[in-house]
C-alpha atoms as a PDB file:
ATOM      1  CA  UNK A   1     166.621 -64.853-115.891  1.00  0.00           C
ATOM      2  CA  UNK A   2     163.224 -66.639-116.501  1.00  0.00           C
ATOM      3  CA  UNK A   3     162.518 -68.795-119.981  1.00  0.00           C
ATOM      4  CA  UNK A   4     162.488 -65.823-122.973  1.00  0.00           C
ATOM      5  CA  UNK A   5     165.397 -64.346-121.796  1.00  0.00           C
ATOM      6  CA  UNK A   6     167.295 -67.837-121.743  1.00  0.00           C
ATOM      7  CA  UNK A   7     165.824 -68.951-125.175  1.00  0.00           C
ATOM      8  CA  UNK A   8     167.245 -65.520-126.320  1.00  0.00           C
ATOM      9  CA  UNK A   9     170.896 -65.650-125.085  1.00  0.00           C
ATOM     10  CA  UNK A  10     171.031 -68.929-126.825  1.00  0.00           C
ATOM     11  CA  UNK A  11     171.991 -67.346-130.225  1.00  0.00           C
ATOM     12  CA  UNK A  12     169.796 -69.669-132.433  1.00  0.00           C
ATOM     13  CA  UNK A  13     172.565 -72.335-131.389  1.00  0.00           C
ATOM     14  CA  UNK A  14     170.056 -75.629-131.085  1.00  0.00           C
ATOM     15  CA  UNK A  15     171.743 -77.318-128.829  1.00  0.00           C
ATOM     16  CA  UNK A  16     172.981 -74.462-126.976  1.00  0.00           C
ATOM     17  CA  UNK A  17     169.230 -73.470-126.781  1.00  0.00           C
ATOM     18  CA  UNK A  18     168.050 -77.133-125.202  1.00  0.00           C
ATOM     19  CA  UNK A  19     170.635 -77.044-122.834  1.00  0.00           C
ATOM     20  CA  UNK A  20     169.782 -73.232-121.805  1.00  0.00           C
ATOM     21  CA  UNK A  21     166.461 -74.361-121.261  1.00  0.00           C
ATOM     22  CA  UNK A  22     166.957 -77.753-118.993  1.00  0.00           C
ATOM     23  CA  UNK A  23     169.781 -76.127-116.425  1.00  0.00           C
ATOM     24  CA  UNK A  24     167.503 -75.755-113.903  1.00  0.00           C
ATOM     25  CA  UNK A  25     166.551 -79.106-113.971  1.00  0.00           C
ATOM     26  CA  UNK A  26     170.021 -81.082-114.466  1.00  0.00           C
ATOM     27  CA  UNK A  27     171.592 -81.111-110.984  1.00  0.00           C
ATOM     28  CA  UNK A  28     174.903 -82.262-110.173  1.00  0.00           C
ATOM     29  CA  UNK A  29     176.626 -84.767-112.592  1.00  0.00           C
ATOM     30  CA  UNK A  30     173.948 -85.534-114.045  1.00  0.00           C
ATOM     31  CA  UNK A  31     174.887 -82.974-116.712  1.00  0.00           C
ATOM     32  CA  UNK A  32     177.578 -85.321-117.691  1.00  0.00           C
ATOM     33  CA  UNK A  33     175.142 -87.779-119.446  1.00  0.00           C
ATOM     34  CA  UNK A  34     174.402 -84.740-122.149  1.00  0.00           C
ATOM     35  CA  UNK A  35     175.984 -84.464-125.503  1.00  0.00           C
ATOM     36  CA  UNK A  36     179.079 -81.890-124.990  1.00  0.00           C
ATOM     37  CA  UNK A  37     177.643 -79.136-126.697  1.00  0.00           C
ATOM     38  CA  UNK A  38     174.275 -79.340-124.585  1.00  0.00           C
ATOM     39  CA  UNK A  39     176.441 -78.970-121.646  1.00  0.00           C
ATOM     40  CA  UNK A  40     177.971 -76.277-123.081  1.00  0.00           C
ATOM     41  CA  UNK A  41     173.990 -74.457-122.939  1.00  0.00           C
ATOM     42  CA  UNK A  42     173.609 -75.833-119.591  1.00  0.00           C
ATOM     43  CA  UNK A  43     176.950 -74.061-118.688  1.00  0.00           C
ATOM     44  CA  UNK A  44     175.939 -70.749-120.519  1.00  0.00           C
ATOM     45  CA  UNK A  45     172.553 -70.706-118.512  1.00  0.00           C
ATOM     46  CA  UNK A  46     174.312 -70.905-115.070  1.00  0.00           C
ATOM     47  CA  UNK A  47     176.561 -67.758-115.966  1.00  0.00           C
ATOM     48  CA  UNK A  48     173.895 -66.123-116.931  1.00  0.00           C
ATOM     49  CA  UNK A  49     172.191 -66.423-113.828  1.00  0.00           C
ATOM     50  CA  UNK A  50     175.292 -65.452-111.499  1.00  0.00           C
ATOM     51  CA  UNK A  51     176.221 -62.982-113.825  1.00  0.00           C
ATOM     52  CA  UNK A  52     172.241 -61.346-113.078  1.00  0.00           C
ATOM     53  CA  UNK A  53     172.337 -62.054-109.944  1.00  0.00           C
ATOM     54  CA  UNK A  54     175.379 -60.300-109.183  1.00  0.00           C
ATOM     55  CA  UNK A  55     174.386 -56.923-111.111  1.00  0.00           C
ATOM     56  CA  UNK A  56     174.177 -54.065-109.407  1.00  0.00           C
ATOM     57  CA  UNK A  57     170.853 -53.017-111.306  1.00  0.00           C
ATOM     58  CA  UNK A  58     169.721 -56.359-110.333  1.00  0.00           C
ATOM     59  CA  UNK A  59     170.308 -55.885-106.752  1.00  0.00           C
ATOM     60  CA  UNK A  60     168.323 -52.561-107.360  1.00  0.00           C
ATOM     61  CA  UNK A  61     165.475 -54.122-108.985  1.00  0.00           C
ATOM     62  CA  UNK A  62     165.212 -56.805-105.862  1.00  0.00           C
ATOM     63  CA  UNK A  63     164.739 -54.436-103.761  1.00  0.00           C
ATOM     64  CA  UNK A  64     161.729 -53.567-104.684  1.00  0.00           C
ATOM     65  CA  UNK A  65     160.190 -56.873-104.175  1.00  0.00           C
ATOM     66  CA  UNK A  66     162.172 -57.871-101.189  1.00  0.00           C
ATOM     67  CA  UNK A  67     160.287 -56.694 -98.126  1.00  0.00           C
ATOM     68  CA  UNK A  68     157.137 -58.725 -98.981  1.00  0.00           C
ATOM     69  CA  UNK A  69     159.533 -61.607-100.436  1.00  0.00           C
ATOM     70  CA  UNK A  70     162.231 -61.782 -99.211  1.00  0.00           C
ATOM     71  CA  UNK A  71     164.562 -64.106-101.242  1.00  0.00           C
ATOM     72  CA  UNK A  72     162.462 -64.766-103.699  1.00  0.00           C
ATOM     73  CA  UNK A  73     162.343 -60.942-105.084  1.00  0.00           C
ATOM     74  CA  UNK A  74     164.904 -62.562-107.256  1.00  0.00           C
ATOM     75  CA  UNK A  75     162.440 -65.279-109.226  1.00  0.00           C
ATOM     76  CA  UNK A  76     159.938 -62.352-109.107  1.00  0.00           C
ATOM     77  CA  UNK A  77     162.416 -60.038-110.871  1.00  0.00           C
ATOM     78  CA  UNK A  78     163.086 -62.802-113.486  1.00  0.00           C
ATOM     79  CA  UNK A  79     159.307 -63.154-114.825  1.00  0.00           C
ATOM     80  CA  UNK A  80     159.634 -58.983-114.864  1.00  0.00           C
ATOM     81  CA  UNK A  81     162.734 -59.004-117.102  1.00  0.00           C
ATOM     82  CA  UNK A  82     161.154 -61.417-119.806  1.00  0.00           C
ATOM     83  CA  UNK A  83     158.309 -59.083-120.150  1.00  0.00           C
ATOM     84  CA  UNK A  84     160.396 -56.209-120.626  1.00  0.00           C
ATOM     85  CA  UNK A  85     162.173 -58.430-123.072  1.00  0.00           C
ATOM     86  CA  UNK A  86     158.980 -59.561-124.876  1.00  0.00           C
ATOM     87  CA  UNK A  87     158.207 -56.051-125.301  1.00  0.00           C
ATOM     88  CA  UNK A  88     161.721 -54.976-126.230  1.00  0.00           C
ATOM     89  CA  UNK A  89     160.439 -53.463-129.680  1.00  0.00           C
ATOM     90  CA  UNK A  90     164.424 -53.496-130.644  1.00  0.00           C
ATOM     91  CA  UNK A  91     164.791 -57.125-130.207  1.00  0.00           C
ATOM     92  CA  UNK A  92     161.613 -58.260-131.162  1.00  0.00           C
ATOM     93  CA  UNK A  93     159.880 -56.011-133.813  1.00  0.00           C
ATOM     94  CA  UNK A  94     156.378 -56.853-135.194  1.00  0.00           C
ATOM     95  CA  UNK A  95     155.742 -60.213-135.341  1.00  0.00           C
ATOM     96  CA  UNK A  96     159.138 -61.775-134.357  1.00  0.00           C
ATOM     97  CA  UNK A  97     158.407 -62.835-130.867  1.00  0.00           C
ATOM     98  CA  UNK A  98     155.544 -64.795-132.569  1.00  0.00           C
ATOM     99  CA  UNK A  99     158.557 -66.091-135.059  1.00  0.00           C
ATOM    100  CA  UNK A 100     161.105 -66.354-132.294  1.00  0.00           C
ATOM    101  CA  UNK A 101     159.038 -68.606-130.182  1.00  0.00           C
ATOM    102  CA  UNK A 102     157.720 -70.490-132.588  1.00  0.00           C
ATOM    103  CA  UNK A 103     161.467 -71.904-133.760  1.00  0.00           C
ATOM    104  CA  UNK A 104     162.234 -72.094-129.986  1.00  0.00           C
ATOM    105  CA  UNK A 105     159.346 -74.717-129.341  1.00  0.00           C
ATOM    106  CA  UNK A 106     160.459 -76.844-132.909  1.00  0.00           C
ATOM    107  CA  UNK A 107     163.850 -76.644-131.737  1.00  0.00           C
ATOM    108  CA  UNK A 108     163.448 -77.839-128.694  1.00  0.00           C
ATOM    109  CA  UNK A 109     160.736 -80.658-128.924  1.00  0.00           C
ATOM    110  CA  UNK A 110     163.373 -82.057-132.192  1.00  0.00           C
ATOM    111  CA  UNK A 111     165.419 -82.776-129.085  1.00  0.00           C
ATOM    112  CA  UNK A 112     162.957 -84.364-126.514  1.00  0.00           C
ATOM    113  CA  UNK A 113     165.003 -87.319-126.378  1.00  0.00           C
ATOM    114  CA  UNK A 114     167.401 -85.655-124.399  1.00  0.00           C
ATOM    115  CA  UNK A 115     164.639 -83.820-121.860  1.00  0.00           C
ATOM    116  CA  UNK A 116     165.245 -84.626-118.057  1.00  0.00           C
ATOM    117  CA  UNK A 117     161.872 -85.813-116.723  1.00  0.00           C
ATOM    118  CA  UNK A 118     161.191 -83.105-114.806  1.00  0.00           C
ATOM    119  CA  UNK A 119     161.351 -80.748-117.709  1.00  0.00           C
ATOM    120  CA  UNK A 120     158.958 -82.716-120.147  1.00  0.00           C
ATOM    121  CA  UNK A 121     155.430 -81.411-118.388  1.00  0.00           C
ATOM    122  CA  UNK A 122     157.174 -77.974-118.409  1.00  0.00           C
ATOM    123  CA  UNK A 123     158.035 -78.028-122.070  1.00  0.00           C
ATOM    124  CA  UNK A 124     154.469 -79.327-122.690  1.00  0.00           C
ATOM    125  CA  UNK A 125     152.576 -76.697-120.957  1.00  0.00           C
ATOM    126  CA  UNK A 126     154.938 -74.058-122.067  1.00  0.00           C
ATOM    127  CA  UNK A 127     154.359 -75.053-125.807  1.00  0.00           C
ATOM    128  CA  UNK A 128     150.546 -75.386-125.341  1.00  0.00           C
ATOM    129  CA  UNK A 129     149.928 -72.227-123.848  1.00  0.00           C
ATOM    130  CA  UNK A 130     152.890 -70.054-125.639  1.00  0.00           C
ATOM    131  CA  UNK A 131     154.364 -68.721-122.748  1.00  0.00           C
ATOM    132  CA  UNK A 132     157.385 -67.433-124.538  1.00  0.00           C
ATOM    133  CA  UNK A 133     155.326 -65.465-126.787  1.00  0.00           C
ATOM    134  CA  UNK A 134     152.663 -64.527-124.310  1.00  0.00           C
ATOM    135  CA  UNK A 135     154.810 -62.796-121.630  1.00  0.00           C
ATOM    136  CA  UNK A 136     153.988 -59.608-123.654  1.00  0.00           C
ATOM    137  CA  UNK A 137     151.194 -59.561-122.049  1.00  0.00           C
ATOM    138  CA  UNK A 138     150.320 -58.478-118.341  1.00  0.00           C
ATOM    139  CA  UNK A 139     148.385 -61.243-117.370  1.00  0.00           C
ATOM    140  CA  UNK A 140     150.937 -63.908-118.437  1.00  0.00           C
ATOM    141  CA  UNK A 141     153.053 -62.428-115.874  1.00  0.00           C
ATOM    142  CA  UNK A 142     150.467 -62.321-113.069  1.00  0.00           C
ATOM    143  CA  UNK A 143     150.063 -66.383-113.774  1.00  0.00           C
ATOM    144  CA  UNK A 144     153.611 -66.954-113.684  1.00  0.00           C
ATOM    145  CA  UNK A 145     153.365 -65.076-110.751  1.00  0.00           C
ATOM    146  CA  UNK A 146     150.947 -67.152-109.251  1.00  0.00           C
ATOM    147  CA  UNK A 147     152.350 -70.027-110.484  1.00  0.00           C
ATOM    148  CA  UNK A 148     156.175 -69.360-108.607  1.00  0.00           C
ATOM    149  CA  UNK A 149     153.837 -68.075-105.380  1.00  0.00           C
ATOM    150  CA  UNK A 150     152.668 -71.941-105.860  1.00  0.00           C
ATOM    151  CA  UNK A 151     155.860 -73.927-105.944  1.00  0.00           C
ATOM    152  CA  UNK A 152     157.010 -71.682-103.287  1.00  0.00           C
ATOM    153  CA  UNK A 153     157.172 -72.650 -99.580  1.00  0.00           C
ATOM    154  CA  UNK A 154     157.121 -69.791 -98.361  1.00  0.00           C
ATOM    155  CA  UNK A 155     154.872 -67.494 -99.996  1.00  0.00           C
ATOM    156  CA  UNK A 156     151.080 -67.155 -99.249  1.00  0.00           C
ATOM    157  CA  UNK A 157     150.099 -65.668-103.053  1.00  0.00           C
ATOM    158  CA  UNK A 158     151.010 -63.690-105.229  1.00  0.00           C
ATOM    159  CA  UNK A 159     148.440 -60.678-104.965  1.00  0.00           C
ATOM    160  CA  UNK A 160     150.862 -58.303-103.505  1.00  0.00           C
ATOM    161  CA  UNK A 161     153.610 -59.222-106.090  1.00  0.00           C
ATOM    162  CA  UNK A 162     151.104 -57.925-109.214  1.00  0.00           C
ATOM    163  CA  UNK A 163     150.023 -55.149-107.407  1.00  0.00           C
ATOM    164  CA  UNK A 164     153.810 -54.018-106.614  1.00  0.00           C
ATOM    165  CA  UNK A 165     154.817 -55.457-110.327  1.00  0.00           C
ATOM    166  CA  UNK A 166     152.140 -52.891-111.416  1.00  0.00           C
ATOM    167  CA  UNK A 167     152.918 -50.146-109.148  1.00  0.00           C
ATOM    168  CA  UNK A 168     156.707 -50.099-109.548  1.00  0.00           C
ATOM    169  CA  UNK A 169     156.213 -50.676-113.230  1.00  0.00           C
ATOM    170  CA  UNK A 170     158.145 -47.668-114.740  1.00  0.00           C
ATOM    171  CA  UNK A 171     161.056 -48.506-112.116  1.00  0.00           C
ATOM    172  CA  UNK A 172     160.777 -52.021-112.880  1.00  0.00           C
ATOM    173  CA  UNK A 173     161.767 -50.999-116.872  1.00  0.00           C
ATOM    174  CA  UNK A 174     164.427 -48.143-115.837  1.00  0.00           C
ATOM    175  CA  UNK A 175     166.155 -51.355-114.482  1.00  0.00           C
ATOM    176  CA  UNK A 176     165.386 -53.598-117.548  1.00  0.00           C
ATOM    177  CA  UNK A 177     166.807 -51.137-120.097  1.00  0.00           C
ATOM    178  CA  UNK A 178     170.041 -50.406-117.788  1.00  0.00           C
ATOM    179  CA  UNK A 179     170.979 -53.996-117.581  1.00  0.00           C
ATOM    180  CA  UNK A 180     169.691 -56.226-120.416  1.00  0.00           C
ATOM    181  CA  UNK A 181     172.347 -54.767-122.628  1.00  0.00           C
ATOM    182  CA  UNK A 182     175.096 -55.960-120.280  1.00  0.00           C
ATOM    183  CA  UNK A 183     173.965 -59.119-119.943  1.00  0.00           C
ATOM    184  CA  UNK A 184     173.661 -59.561-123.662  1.00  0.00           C
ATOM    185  CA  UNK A 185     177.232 -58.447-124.089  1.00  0.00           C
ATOM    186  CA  UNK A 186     178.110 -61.219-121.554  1.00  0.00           C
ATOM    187  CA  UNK A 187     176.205 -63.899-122.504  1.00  0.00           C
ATOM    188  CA  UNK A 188     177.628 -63.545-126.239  1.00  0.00           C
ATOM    189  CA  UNK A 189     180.973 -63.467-125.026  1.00  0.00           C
ATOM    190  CA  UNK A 190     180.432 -66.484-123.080  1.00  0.00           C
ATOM    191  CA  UNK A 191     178.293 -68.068-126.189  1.00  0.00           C
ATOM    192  CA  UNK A 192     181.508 -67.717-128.058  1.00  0.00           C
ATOM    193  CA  UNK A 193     183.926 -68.646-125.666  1.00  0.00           C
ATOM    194  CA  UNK A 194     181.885 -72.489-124.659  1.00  0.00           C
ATOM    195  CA  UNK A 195     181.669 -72.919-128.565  1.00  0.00           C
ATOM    196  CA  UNK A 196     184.693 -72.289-129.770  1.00  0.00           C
ATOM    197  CA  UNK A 197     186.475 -74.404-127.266  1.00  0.00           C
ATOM    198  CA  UNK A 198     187.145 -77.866-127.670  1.00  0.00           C
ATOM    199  CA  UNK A 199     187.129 -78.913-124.536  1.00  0.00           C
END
């Protein structure tokens, strides 16, 4: 899952939420050096991820990116679900993805002391251009698009994953709506599970 859907499956758990959000960039032991309930959101983060990547809807939804991209139909699928998710009018009515994102961002920055270095110029640009709040919006996802095509070795662009984002759009949703709730159920089983243990 890509950056709103993390921030989401954090519960409004702080900590939880910081350590959702840094995973990616903590490798190794190095997610020893966190306070214990940060690793517990570092934790939470990586079984969300095998538990989406191991979906059968998931698998469905890769498909459709996966003969122009191979393995990366995965990332591509990720930037999908969140705008799905932004657009979820059951999780975020009206104004609360403006609300949502907005405690996200003061949440996390109250905890920049703890930010791997890698993730501070993420957290920055995220913040200054609202990307939490802003992959409601089409275009959002073509940048992030562009923007994985980028970091990618392997990938010329990212013109034919808009176009097929686009094209495959109603598809693309079908899978959203069969799987999100699943991997909510999970992820707040899991939630409870790392904080109510003491270990």
């Amino acid at each position: 899952m890509n950056y709103l859907a993390h921030a989401y499956l954090s519960f409004n758990n702080p900590e939880i939420l910081l350590g959702n959000m840094i995973s990616d960039f903590v490798k190794g032991k190095k997610k020893f050096e966190y306070p214990a309930i940060v690793q517990k959101g570092i934790a939470l983060h990586r079984a969300i991820d095998e538990f989406t990547d191991n979906h059968e809807t998931t698998k469905k939804a890769k498909r459709i990116f996966k003969t122009e991209y191979g393995l990366y139909a995965g990332a591509f699928i990720d930037i999908a679900y969140d705008y799905f998710l932004a657009n979820d009018k059951n999780i975020f009515p009206s104004e609360s993805l403006s609300d949502f994102s907005n405690f996200a961002y003061q949440k996390i920055q109250s905890q920049q002391q703890f930010f791997p270095e890698k993730f501070s110029p993420v957290f920055y640009y995220m913040q200054l251009h609202n990307w939490l709040y802003n992959y409601q919006f089409k275009e959002a996802i073509a940048k992030s698009f562009r923007g994985l095509a980028y970091r990618a070795a392997y990938i010329k662009d990212a013109a034919a994953a808009i176009s097929i984002f686009e094209n495959n759009i109603d598809e693309l949703k079908n899978c959203y709506d069969a799987f999100f709730p699943s991997l909510k159920q999970f992820s707040f089983q899991k939630f409870c599970q790392l904080t109510t243990s003491s270990e």
